[in-house]
Structure formats: structure tokens, C-alpha cells
C-alpha atoms as a PDB file:
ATOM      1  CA  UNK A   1       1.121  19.674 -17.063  1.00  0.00           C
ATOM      2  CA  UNK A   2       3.902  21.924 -17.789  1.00  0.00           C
ATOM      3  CA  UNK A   3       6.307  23.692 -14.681  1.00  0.00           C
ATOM      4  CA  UNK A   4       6.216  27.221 -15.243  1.00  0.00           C
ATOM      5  CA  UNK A   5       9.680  28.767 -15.621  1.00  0.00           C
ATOM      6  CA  UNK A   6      12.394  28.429 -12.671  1.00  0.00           C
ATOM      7  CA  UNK A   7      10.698  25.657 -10.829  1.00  0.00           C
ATOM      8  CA  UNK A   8      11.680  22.145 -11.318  1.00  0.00           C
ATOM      9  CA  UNK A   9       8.986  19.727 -11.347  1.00  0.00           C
ATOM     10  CA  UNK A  10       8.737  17.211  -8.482  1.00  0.00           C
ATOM     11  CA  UNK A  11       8.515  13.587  -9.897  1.00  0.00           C
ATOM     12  CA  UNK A  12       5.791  11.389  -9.257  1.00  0.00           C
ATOM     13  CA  UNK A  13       6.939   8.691  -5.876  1.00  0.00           C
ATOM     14  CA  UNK A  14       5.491   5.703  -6.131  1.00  0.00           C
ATOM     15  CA  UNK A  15       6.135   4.525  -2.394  1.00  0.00           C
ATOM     16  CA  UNK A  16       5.546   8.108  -0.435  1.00  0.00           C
ATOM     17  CA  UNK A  17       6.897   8.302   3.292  1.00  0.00           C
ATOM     18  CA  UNK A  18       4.089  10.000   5.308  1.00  0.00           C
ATOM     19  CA  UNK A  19       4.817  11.190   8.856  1.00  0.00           C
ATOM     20  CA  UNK A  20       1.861  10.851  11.515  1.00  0.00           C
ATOM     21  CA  UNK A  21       2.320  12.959  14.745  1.00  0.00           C
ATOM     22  CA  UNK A  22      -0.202  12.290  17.547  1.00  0.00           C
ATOM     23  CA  UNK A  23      -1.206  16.305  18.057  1.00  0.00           C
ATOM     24  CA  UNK A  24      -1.234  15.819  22.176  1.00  0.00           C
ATOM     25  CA  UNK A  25       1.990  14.165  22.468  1.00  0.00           C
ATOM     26  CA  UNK A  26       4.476  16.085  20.853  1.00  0.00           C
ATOM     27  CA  UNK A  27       6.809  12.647  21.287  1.00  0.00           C
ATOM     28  CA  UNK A  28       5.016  10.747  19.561  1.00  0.00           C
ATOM     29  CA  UNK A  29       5.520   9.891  15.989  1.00  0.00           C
ATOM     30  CA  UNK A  30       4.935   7.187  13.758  1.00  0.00           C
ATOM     31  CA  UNK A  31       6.813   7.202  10.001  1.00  0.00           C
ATOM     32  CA  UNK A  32       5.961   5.106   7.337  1.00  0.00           C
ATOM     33  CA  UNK A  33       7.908   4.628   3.879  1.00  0.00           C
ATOM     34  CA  UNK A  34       9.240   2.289   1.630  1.00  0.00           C
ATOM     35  CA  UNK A  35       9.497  -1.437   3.692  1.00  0.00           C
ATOM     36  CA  UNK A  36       6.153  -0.653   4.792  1.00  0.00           C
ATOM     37  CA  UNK A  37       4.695  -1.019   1.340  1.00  0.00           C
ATOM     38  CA  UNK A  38       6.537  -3.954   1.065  1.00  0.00           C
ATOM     39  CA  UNK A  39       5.488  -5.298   5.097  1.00  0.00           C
ATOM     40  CA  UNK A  40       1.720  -3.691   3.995  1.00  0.00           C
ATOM     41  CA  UNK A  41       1.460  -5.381   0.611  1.00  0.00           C
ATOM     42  CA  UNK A  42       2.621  -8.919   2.051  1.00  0.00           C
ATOM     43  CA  UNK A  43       0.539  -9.089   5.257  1.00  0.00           C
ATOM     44  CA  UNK A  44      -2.330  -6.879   4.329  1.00  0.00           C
ATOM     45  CA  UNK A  45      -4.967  -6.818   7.118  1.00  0.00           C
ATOM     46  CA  UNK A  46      -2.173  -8.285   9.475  1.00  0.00           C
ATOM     47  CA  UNK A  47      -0.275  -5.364   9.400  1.00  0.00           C
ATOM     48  CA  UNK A  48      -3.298  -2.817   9.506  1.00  0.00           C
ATOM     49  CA  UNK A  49      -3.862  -4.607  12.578  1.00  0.00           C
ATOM     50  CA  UNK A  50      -0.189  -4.133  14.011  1.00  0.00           C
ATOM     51  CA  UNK A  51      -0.178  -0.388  13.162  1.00  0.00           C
ATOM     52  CA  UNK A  52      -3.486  -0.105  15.659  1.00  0.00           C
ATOM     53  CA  UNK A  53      -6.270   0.191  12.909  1.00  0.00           C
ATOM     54  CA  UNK A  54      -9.058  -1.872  13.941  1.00  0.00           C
ATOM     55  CA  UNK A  55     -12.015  -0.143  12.711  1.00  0.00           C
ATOM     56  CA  UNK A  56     -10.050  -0.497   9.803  1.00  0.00           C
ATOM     57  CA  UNK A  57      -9.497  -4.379   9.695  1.00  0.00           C
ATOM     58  CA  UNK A  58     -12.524  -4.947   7.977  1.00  0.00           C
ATOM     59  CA  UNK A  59     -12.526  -2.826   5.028  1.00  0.00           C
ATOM     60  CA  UNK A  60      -8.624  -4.555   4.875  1.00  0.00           C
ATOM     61  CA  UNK A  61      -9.989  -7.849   4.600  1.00  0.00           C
ATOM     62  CA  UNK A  62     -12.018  -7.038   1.769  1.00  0.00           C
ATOM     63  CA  UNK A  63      -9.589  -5.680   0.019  1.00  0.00           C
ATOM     64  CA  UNK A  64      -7.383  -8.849   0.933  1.00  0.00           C
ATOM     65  CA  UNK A  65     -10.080 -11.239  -0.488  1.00  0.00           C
ATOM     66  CA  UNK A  66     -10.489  -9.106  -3.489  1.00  0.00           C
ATOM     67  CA  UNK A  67      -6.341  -9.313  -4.128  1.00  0.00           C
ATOM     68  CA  UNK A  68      -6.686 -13.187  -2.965  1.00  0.00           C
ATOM     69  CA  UNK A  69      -9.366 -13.172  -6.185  1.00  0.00           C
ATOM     70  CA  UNK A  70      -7.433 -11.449  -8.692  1.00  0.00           C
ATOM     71  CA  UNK A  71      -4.405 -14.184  -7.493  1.00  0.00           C
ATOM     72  CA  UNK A  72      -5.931 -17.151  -8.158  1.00  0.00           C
ATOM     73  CA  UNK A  73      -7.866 -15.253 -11.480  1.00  0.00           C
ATOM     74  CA  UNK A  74      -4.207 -14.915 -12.861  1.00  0.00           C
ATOM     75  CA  UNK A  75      -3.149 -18.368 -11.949  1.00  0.00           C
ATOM     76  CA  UNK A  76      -5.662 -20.114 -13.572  1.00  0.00           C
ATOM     77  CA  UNK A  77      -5.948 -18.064 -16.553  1.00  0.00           C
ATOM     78  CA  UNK A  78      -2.159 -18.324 -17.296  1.00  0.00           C
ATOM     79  CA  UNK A  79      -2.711 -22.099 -16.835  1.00  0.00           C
ATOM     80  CA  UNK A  80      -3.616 -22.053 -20.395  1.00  0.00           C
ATOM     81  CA  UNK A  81      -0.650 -20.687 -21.270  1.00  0.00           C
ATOM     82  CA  UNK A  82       3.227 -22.101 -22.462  1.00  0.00           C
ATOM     83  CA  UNK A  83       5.245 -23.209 -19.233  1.00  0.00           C
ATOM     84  CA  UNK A  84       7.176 -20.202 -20.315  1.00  0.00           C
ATOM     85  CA  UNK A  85       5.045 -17.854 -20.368  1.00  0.00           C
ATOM     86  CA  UNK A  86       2.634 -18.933 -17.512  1.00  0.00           C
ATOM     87  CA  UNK A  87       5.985 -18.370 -15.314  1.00  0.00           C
ATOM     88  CA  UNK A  88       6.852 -14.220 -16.896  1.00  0.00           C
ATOM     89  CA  UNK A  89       2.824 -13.556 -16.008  1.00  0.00           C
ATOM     90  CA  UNK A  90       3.449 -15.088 -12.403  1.00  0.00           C
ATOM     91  CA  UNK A  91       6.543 -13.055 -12.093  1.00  0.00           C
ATOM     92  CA  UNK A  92       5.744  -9.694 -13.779  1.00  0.00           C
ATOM     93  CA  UNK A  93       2.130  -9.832 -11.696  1.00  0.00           C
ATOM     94  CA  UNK A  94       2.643 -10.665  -8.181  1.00  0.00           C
ATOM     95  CA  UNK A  95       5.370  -8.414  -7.207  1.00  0.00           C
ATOM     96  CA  UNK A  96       3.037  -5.502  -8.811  1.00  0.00           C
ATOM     97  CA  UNK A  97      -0.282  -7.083  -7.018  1.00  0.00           C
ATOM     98  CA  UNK A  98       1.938  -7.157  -3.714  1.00  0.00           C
ATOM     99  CA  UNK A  99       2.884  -3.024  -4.501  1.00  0.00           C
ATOM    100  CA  UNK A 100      -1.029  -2.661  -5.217  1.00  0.00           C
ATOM    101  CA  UNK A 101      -2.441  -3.945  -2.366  1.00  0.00           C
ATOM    102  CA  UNK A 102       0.562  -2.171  -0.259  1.00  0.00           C
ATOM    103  CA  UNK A 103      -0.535   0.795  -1.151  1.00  0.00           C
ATOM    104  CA  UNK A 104      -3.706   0.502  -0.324  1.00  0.00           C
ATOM    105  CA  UNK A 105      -3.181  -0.976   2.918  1.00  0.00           C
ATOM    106  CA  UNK A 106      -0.825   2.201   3.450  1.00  0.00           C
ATOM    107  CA  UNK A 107      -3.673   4.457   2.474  1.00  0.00           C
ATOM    108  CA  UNK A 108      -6.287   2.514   4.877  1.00  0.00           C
ATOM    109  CA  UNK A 109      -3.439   3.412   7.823  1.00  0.00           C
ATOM    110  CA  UNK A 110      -3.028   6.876   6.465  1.00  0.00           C
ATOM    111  CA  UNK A 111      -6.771   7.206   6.421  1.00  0.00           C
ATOM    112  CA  UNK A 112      -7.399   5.782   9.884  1.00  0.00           C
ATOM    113  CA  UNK A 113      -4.441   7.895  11.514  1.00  0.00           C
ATOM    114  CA  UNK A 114      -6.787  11.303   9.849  1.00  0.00           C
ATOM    115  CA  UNK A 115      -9.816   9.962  11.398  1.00  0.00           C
ATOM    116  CA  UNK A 116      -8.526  10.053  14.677  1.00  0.00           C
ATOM    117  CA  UNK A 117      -7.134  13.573  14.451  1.00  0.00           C
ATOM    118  CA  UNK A 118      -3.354  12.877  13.673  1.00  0.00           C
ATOM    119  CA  UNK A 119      -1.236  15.326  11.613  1.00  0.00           C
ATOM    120  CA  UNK A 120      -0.320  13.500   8.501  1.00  0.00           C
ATOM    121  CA  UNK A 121       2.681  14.931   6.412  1.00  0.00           C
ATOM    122  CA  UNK A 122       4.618  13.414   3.357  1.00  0.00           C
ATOM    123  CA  UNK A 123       7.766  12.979   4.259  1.00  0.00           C
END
């Protein structure tokens, strides 16, 4: 999709900061951006928990065990593989499986903080 003249296209963000203000208490705020992919995609239902989701946990956990699948999928099929090569799979995979299931952890929050009526903006 083309910008029409005089506007300059925003680029795409991969980790978005969203804003969530509780709409009867002006004071209070919660912000979540980049680390919290990173917190998000590491401790996955764990840190829905933290944030206060628990009607969330469980749709969290089945996302975990479906991640949890897809890791041990990739271990074992790069088992077959050189030493060498087994090891750049490992490394180019996890870190993006980790950014994955961050953001969708993130989105479960994002979701749950709608449901219950809180402004959500992107930062």
C-alpha cells in the first residue's frame, strides 16, 4: 500500500508499547513495551498471571504447551542434522519462538485489560 503524497508512512513495530488506563482511576496506569515481550515470551502464563489475568491463565497455558511442542518438534528434528547446523536451527529458532509466544502473551494481557473496560492506547 502506497502513502498518498505529503504523509510519511509509519513503519511496521514489531514490539508495540500499549498504554492501559483503568477509566475510574485516573492514577492508574499500566504500560507495556519492549522488556515485556521479552519477560512475556520467557515466562508465558507466569507473567499473564503477574499482570492480574486469571481468566486468562488458561488460554496462556495452551498456548505455552503448544510453544513447549513446537520446542521439542525442532529439537528432535534438527537431531538429524550436522552438529553445525543442528546448533544455527537452535539459535536462529528459539529467540524467534521466545518473540512469538511474547507476543501473544502480550496480546492475551491486551485482550484481558479490553474485557474489563480499560482504555488501551499504543504508545
Amino acid at each position: 500500500m502506497k502513502a498518498s503524497p505529503g504523509t510519511n508512512p509509519s513503519p511496521p513495530v514489531i514490539f508495540p508499547t500499549y498504554r492501559f488506563e483503568n477509566p475510574s482511576h485516573d492514577d492508574h496506569a499500566v504500560t507495556m513495551g519492549g522488556w515485556s515481550y521479552l519477560w512475556a515470551g520467557l515466562f508465558g502464563a507466569l507473567y499473564v498471571a503477574t499482570k492480574g489475568h486469571h481468566r486468562q491463565i488458561g488460554k496462556a497455558v495452551l498456548i505455552n504447551i503448544g510453544f513447549l511442542a513446537l520446542y521439542i518438534a525442532i529439537a528432535g528434528a534438527s537431531s538429524a542434522l550436522a552438529p553445525v547446523v543442528q546448533l544455527g536451527v537452535i539459535v536462529l529458532l528459539v529467540p524467534f519462538l521466545v518473540i512469538l509466544q511474547g507476543r501473544a502473551m502480550i496480546r492475551l494481557i491486551r485482550n484481558g485489560f479490553r474485557r474489563r473496560g480499560w482504555w488501551v492506547q499504543r504508545a
